[in-house]
Protein backbone atom coordinates (compact mmCIF):
# COMPACT_ATOMS: atom_id res chain seq x y z
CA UNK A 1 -40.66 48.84 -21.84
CA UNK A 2 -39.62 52.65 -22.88
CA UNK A 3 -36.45 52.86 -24.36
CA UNK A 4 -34.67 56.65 -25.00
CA UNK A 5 -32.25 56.25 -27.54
CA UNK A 6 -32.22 60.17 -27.76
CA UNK A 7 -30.75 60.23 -24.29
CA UNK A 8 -27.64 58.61 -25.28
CA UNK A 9 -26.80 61.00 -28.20
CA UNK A 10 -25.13 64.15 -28.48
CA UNK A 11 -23.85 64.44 -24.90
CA UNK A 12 -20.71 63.27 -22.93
CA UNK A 13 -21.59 60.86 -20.51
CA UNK A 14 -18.96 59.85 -17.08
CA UNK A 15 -19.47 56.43 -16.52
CA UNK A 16 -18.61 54.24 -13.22
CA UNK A 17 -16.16 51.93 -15.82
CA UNK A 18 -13.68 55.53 -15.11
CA UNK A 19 -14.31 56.42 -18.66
CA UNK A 20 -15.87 59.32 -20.66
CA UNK A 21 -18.55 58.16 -23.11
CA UNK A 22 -20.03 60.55 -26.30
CA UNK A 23 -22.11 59.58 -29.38
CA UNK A 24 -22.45 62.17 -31.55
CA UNK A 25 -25.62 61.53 -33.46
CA UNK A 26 -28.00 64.82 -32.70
CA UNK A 27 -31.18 62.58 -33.30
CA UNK A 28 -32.60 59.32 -33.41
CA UNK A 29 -36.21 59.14 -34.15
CA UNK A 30 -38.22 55.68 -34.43
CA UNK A 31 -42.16 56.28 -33.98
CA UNK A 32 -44.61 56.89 -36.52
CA UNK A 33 -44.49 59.43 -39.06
CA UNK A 34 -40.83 59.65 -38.30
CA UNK A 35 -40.52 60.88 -42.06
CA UNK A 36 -41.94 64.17 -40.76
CA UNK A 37 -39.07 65.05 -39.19
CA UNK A 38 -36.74 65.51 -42.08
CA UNK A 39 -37.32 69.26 -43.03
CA UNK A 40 -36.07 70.54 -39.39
CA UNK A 41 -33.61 67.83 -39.43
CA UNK A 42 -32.14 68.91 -42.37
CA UNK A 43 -32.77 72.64 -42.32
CA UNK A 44 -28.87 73.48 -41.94
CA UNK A 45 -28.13 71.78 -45.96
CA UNK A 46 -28.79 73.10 -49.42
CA UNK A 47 -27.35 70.49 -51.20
CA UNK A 48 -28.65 66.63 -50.63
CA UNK A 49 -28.09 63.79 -52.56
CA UNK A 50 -30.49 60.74 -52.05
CA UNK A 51 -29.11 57.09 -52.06
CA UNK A 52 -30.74 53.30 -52.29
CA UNK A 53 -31.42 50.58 -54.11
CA UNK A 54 -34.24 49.81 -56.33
CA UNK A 55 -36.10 48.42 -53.75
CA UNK A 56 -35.45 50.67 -50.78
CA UNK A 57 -36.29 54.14 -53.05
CA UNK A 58 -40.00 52.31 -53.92
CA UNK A 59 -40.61 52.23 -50.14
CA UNK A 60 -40.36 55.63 -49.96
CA UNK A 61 -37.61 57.65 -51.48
CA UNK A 62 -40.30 59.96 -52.97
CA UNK A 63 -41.97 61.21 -49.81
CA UNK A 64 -38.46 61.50 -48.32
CA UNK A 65 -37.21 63.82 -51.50
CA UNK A 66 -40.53 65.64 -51.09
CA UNK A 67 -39.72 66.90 -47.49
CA UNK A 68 -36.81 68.34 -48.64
CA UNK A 69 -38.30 71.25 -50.35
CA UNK A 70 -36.27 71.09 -53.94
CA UNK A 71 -32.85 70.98 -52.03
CA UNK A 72 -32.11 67.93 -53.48
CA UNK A 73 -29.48 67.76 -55.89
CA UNK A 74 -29.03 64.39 -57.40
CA UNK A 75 -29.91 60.89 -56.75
CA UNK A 76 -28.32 57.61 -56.84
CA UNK A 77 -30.69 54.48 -57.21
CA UNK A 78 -28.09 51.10 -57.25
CA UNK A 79 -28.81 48.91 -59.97
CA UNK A 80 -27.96 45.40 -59.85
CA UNK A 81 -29.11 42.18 -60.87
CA UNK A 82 -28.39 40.10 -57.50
CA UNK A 83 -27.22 40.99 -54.26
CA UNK A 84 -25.74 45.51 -53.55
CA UNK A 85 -22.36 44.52 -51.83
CA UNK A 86 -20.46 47.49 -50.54
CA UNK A 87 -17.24 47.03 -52.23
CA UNK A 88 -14.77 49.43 -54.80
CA UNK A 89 -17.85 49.36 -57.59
CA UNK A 90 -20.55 50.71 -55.07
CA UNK A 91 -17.88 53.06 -54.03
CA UNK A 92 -17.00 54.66 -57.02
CA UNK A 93 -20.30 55.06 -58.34
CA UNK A 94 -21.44 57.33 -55.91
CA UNK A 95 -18.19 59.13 -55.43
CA UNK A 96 -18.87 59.86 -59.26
CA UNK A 97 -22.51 61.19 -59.03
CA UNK A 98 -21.58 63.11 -55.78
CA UNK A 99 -21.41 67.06 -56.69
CA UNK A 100 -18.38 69.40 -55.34
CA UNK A 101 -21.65 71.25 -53.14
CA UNK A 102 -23.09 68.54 -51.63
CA UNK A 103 -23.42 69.48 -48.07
CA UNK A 104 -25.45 65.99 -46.88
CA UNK A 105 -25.89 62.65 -48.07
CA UNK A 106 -29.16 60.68 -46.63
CA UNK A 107 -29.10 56.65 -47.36
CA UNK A 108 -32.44 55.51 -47.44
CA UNK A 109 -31.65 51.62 -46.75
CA UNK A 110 -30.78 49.38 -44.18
CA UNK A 111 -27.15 47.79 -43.65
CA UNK A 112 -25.51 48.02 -47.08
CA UNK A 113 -26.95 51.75 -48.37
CA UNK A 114 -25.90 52.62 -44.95
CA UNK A 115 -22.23 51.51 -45.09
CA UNK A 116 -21.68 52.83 -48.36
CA UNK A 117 -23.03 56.13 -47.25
CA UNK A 118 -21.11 56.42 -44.30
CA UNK A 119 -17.98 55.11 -46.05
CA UNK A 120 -18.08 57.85 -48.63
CA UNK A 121 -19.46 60.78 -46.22
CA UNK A 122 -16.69 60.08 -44.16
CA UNK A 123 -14.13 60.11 -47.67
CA UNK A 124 -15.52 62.87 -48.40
CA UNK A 125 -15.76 64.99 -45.07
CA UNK A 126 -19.43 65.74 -44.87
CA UNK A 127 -22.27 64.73 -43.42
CA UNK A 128 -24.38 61.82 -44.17
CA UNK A 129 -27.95 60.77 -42.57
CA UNK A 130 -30.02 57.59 -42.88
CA UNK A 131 -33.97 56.78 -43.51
CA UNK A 132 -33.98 52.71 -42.07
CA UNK A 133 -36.23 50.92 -44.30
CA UNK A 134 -36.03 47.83 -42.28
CA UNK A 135 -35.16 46.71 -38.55
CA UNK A 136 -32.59 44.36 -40.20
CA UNK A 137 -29.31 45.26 -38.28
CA UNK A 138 -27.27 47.03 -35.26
CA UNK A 139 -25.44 49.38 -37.49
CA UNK A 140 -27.52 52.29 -37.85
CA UNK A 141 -25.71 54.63 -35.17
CA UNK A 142 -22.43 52.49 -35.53
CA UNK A 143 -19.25 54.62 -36.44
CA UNK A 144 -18.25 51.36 -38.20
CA UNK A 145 -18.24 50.79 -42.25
CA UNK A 146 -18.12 47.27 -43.04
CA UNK A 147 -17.33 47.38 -46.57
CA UNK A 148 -15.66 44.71 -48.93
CA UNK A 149 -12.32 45.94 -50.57
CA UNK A 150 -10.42 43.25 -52.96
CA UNK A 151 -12.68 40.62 -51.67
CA UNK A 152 -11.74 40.70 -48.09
CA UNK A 153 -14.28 42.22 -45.01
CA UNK A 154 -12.89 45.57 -43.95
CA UNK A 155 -14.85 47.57 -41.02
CA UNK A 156 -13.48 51.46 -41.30
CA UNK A 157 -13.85 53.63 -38.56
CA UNK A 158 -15.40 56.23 -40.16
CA UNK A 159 -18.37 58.41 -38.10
CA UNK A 160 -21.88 57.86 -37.30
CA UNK A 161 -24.56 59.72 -39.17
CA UNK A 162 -26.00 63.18 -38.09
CA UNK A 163 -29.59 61.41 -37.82
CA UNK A 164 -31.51 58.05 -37.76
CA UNK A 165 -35.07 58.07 -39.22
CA UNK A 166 -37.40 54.42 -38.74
CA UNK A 167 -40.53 55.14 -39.61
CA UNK A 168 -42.46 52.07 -37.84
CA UNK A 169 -45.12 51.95 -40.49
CA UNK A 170 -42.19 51.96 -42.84
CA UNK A 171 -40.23 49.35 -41.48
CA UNK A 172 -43.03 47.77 -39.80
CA UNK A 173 -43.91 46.35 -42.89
CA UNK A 174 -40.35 45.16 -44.62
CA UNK A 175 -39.50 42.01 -46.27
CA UNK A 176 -40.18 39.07 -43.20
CA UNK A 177 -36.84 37.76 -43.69
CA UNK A 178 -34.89 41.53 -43.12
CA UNK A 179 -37.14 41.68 -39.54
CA UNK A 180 -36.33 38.41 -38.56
CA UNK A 181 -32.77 38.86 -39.49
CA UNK A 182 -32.87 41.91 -37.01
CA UNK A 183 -34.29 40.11 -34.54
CA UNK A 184 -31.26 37.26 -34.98
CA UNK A 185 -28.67 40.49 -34.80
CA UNK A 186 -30.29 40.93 -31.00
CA UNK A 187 -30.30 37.72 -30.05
CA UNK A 188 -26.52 37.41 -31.05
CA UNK A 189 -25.73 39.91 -28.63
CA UNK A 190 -25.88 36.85 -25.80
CA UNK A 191 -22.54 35.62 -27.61
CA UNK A 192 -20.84 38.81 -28.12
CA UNK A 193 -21.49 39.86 -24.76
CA UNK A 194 -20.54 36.79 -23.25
CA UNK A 195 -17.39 36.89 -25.70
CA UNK A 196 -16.50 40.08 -24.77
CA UNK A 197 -16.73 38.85 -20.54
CA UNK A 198 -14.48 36.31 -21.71
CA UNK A 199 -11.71 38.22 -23.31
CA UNK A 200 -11.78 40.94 -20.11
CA UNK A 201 -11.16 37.51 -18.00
CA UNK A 202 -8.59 36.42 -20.18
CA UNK A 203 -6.44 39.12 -21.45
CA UNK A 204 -7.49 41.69 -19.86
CA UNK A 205 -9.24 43.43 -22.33
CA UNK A 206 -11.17 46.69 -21.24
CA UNK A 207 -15.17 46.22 -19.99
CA UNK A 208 -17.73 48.42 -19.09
CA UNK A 209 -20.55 47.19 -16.83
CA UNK A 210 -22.91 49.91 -18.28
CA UNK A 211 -23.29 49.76 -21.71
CA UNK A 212 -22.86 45.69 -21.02
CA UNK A 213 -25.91 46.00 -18.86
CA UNK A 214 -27.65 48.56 -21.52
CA UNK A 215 -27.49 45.76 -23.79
CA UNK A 216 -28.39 42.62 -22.15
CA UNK A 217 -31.34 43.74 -21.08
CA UNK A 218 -32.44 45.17 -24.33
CA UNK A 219 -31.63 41.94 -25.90
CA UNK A 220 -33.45 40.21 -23.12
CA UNK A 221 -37.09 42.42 -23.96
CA UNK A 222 -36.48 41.99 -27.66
CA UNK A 223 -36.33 38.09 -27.31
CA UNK A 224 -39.77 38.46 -25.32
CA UNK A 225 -41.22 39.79 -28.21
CA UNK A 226 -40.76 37.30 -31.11
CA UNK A 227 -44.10 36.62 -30.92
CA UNK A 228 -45.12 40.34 -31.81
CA UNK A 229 -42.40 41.29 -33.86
CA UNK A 230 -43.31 38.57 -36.84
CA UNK A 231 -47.01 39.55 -36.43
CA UNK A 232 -45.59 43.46 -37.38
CA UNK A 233 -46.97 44.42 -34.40
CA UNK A 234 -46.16 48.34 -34.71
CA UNK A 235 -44.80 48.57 -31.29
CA UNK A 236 -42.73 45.74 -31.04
CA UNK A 237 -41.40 46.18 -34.11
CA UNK A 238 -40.54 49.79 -32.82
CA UNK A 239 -38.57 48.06 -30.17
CA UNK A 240 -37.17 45.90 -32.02
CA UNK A 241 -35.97 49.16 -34.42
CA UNK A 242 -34.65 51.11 -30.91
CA UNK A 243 -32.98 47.98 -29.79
CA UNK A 244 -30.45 47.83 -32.73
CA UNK A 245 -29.96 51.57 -33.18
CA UNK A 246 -29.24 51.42 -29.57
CA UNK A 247 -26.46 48.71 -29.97
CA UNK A 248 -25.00 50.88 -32.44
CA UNK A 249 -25.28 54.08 -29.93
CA UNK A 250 -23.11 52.00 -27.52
CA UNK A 251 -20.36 50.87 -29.63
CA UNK A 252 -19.84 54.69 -30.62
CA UNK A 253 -20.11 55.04 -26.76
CA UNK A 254 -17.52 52.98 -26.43
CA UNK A 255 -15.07 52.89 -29.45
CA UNK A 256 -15.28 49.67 -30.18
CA UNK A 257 -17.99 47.17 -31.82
CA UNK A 258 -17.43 44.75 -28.33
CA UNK A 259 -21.06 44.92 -27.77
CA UNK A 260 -22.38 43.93 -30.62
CA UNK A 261 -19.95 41.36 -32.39
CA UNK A 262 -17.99 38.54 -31.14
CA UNK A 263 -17.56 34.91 -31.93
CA UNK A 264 -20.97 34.62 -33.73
CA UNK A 265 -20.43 37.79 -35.70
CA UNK A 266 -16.70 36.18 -37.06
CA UNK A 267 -18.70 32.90 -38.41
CA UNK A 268 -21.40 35.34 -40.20
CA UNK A 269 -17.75 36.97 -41.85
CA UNK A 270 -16.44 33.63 -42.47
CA UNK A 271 -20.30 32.96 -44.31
CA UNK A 272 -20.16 36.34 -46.32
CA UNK A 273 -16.53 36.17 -47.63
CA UNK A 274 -16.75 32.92 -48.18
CA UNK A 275 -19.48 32.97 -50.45
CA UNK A 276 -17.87 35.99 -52.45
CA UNK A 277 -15.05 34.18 -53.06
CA UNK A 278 -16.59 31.07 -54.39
CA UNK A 279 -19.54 32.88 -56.13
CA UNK A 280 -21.68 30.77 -53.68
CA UNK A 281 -25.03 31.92 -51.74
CA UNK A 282 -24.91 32.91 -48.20
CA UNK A 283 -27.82 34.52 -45.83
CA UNK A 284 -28.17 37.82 -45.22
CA UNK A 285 -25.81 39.31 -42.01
CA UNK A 286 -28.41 39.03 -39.06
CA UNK A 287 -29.58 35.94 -40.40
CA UNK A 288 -26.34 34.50 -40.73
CA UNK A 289 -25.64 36.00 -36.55
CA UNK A 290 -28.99 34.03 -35.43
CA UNK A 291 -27.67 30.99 -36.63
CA UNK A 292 -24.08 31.51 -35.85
CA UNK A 293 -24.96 32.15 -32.13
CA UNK A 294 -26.75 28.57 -31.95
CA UNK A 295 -22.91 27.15 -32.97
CA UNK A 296 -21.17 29.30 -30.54
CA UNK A 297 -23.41 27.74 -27.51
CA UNK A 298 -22.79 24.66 -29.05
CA UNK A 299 -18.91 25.71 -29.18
CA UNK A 300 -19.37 27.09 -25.46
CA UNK A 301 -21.72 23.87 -24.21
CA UNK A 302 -18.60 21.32 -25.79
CA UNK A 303 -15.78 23.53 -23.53
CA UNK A 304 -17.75 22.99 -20.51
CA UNK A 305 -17.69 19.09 -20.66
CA UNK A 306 -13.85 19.39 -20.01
CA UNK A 307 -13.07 19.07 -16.46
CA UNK A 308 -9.94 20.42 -16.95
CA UNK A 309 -8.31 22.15 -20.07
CA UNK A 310 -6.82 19.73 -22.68
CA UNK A 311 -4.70 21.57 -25.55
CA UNK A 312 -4.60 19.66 -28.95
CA UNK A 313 -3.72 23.38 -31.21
CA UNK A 314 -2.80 21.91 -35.06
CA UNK A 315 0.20 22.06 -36.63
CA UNK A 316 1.64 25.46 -38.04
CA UNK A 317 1.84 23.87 -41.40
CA UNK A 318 -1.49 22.30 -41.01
CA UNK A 319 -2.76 25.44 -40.63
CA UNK A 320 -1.57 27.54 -43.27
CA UNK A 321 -2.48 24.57 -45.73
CA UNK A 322 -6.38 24.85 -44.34
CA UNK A 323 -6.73 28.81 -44.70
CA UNK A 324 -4.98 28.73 -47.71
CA UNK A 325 -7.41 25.80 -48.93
CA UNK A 326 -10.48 28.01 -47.02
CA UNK A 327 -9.53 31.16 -48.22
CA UNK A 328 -7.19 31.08 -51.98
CA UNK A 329 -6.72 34.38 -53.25
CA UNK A 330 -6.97 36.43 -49.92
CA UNK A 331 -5.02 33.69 -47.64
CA UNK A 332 -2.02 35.67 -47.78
CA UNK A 333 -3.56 38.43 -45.98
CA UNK A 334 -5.29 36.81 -43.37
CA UNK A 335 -2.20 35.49 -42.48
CA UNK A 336 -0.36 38.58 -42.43
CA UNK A 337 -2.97 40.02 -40.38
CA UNK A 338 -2.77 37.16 -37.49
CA UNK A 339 1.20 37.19 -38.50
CA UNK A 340 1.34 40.63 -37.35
CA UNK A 341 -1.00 40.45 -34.21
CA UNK A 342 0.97 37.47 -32.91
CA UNK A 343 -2.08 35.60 -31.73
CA UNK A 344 -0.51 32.49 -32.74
CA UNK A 345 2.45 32.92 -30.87
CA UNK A 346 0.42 33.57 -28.00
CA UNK A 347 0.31 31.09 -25.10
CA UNK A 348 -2.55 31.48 -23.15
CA UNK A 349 -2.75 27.74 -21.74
CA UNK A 350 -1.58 29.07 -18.64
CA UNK A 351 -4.28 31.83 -17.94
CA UNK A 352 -6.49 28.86 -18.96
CA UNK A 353 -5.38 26.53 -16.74
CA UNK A 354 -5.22 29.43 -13.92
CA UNK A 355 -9.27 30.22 -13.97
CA UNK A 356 -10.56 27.12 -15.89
CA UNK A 357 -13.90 27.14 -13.24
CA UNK A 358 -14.28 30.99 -14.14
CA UNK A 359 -13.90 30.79 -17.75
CA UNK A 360 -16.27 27.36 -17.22
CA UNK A 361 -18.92 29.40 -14.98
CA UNK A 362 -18.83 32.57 -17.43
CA UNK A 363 -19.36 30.54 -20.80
CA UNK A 364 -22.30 28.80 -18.47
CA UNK A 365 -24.26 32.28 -18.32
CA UNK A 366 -24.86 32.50 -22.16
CA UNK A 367 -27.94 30.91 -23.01
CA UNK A 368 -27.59 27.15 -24.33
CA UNK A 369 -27.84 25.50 -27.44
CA UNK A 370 -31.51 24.54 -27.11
CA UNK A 371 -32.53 27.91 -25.65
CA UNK A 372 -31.23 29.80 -28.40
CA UNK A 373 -33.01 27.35 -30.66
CA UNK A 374 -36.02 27.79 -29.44
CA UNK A 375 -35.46 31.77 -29.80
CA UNK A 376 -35.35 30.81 -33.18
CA UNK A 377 -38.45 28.75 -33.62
CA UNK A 378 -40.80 31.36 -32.17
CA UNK A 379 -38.99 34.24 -34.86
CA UNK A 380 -40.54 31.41 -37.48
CA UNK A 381 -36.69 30.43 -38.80
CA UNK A 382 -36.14 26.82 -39.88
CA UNK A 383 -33.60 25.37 -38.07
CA UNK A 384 -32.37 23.35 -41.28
CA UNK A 385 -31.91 25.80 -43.73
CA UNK A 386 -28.49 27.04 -42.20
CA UNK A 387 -27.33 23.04 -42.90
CA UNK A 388 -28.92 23.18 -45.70
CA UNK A 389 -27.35 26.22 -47.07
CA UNK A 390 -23.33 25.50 -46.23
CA UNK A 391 -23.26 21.68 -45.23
CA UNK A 392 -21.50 20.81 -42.19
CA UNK A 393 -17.47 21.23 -44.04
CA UNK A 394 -18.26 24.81 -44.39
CA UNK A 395 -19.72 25.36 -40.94
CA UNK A 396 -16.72 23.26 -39.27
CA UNK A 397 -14.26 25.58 -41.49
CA UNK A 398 -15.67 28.58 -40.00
CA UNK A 399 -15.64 27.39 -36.29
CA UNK A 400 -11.54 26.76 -36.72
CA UNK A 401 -10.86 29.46 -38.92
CA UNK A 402 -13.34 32.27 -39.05
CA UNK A 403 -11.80 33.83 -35.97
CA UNK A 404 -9.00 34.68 -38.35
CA UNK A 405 -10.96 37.36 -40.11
CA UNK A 406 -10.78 39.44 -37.42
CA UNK A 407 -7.92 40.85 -34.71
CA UNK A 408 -10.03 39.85 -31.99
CA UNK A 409 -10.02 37.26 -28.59
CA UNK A 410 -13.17 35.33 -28.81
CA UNK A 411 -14.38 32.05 -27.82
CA UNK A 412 -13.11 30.78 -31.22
CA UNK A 413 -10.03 31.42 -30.00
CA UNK A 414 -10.55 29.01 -26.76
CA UNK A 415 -12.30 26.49 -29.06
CA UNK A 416 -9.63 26.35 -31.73
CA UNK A 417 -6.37 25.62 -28.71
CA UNK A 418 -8.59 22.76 -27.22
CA UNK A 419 -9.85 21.30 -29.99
CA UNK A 420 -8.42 22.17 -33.76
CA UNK A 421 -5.35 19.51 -33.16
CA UNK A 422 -7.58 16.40 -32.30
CA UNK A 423 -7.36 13.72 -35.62
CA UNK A 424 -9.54 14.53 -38.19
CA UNK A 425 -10.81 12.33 -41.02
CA UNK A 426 -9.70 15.04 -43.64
CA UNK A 427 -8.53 18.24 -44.20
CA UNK A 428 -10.97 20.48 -42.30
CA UNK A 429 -13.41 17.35 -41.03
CA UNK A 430 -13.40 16.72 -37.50
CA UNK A 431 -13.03 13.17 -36.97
């Protein structure tokens, strides 16, 4: 299947949904020998400055800063001992190496080298390009930084770069775990689509049919090709690479993330901060998706034995007792956030009870449990290792409260009125 990101970029696009749609990255260029591309790319800029990590700048930060013809001006390679996280440290650092002339900054990375680099082009007001070392993640082309600030997950809307390189026998031949973490990304757009369906039934929330269909069926090819993609087969793995640029494409398209995160993208969050807070390990984003979208059919499968909707919602005290137990030092601003968006004070019982057998019939078009299981298998993941890792206290924390990371309707939302006020056994443990 031919895919043309480059079609999507650069032009304004009316859509049947009645609005007008523009990305404004001038390329997006995954085939081989992709790295070719940067002198006329970058022929408008005298003054680059080259970002990674240890690890990405080996694959091939050299033969990048060789296109560029001795218009590079400085360099930052991140040094750390575990895990890059793109908080205030990452920030500063390259704000400090950053010369008053730089005209261009080009991340060569995947999700983290990105974010920073878009977080401090767009500080900064110039332009910033990227050189994907891995298929790893969706948010390539996103306008969206995710970035950590005093320990909490923050995405900015900042802008998406002037240019996406993948070079497929560059990313072809990543770390296993970073493809099959972007193949996990795809397959957890069957929750956030399904997610976003929900919240346009629900509160009306705005939809487009288009970029909906744009991404379903890409995420339907790319689950076709699990196989392929963990052989590196060059082709599918360019897929695979097209597929999550293109979810980023859309949710500049759109002006929102809708496409590409929901319900499955809040318990990844919940994973992430989590594990910052407490200094314990977590997987890496898409990794954390793939499994998080086998809990939110498992969330969605549970709804659907209810013939009609019972609400058992927790206490208000109950609540604040388990995010401040979940969450310590940041509580307080989680709960200002959901304070200040009212969702708790919203009753939706009655829209609920009003189109129970559509909410039932829409939750019923995601793919179940077992289906997005067996997704899994044939990607090579191990099914265990996501118990393994957290233990079921974590996982049932983040199905109650990792919806409160984010302003957002999802299913979590749904689960969490039915379900979160039903005795428990402990603090947190559902009976």
């Amino acid at each position: 299947m031919e895919m043309n990101i480059s079609a999507l970029c650069n032009r304004v696009i009316t859509c049947s949904c009645g609005h007008t749609h523009f990305c404004p990255i001038e390329e997006a260029v995954v085939c081989q020998g992709a790295l070719e591309r940067l002198p006329s790319l970058t022929v408008n800029y005298q003054a680059i400055f080259m970002v990674a990590d240890d690890n990405t700048w080996a694959v091939c930060g050299d033969r990048a800063t060789a296109f560029m013809h001795g218009r590079v001006q400085g360099r930052l390679i991140f040094q750390r001992r575990g895990r890059l996280v793109p908080d205030e440290r990452a920030v500063e650092e390259l704000e400090s190496a950053l010369g008053r002339e730089t005209d261009l900054i080009i991340g060569i990375g995947s999700g983290v080298i990105n974010d920073i680099c878009k977080y401090v082009s767009w500080k900064r007001g110039i332009a910033y390009g990227i050189v994907a070392t891995a298929p790893s993640m969706d948010g390539y082309a996103s306008s969206g930084a995710a970035m950590i600030v005093s320990g909490m997950k923050v995405t900015y809307t900042t802008h998406p770069p002037r240019f996406i390189l993948a070079d497929t026998d560059v990313v072809k031949n990543a770390p296993m775990d970073m493809i099959r973490a972007g193949y996990g990304d795809i397959i957890g757009k069957y929750s956030s689509l399904n997610d976003w369906k929900l919240s346009h039934l629900v509160t009306g929330e705005y939809f487009c049919q288009e970029i909906y269909d744009l991404v379903m069926e890409a995420t339907n090819h790319t689950r076709d090709l699990a196989e392929r993609i963990v052989a590196r087969d060059g082709e599918a793995i360019g897929y695979l690479t097209k597929a999550l640029i293109l979810i980023g494409i859309t949710l500049s398209l759109l002006g929102s993330t809708r496409p590409g995160s929901g319900s499955e993208h809040h318990l990844s969050h919940f994973f992430e901060i989590v594990g910052l807070l407490r200094d314990e390990p977590y997987f890496s984003h898409g990794t954390d998706v793939a499994y998080s979208t086998v809990v939110t059919a498992d969330i969605r499968e549970r709804i659907n034995t209810m013939a009609t909707p019972a609400f058992h919602r927790e206490l208000a005290e109950t609540r604040l007792a388990n995010l401040r137990r979940i969450y310590g030092r940041i509580a307080d601003e989680i709960i200002d956030l959901q304070t200040s968006s009212g969702s708790y004070e919203r009753d939706l019982s009655p829209v609920y009870r009003e189109k129970w057998p559509q909410i039932q019939k829409l939750l019923d078009e995601c793919p179940s449990a077992d289906e997005c299981r067996t997704m899994l298998t044939r990607a090579g993941y191990r099914l265990d290792d996501f118990v393994e890792m957290y233990g079921s206290q974590k996982i049932h924390d983040a199905m109650y409260y990792g919806k409160d990371l984010k302003n957002r309707y999802s299913v979590l939302w749904l689960y969490y009125d039915l379900f979160s006020g039903m005795k428990r056994s402990g603090v947190g443990n559902e009976a």
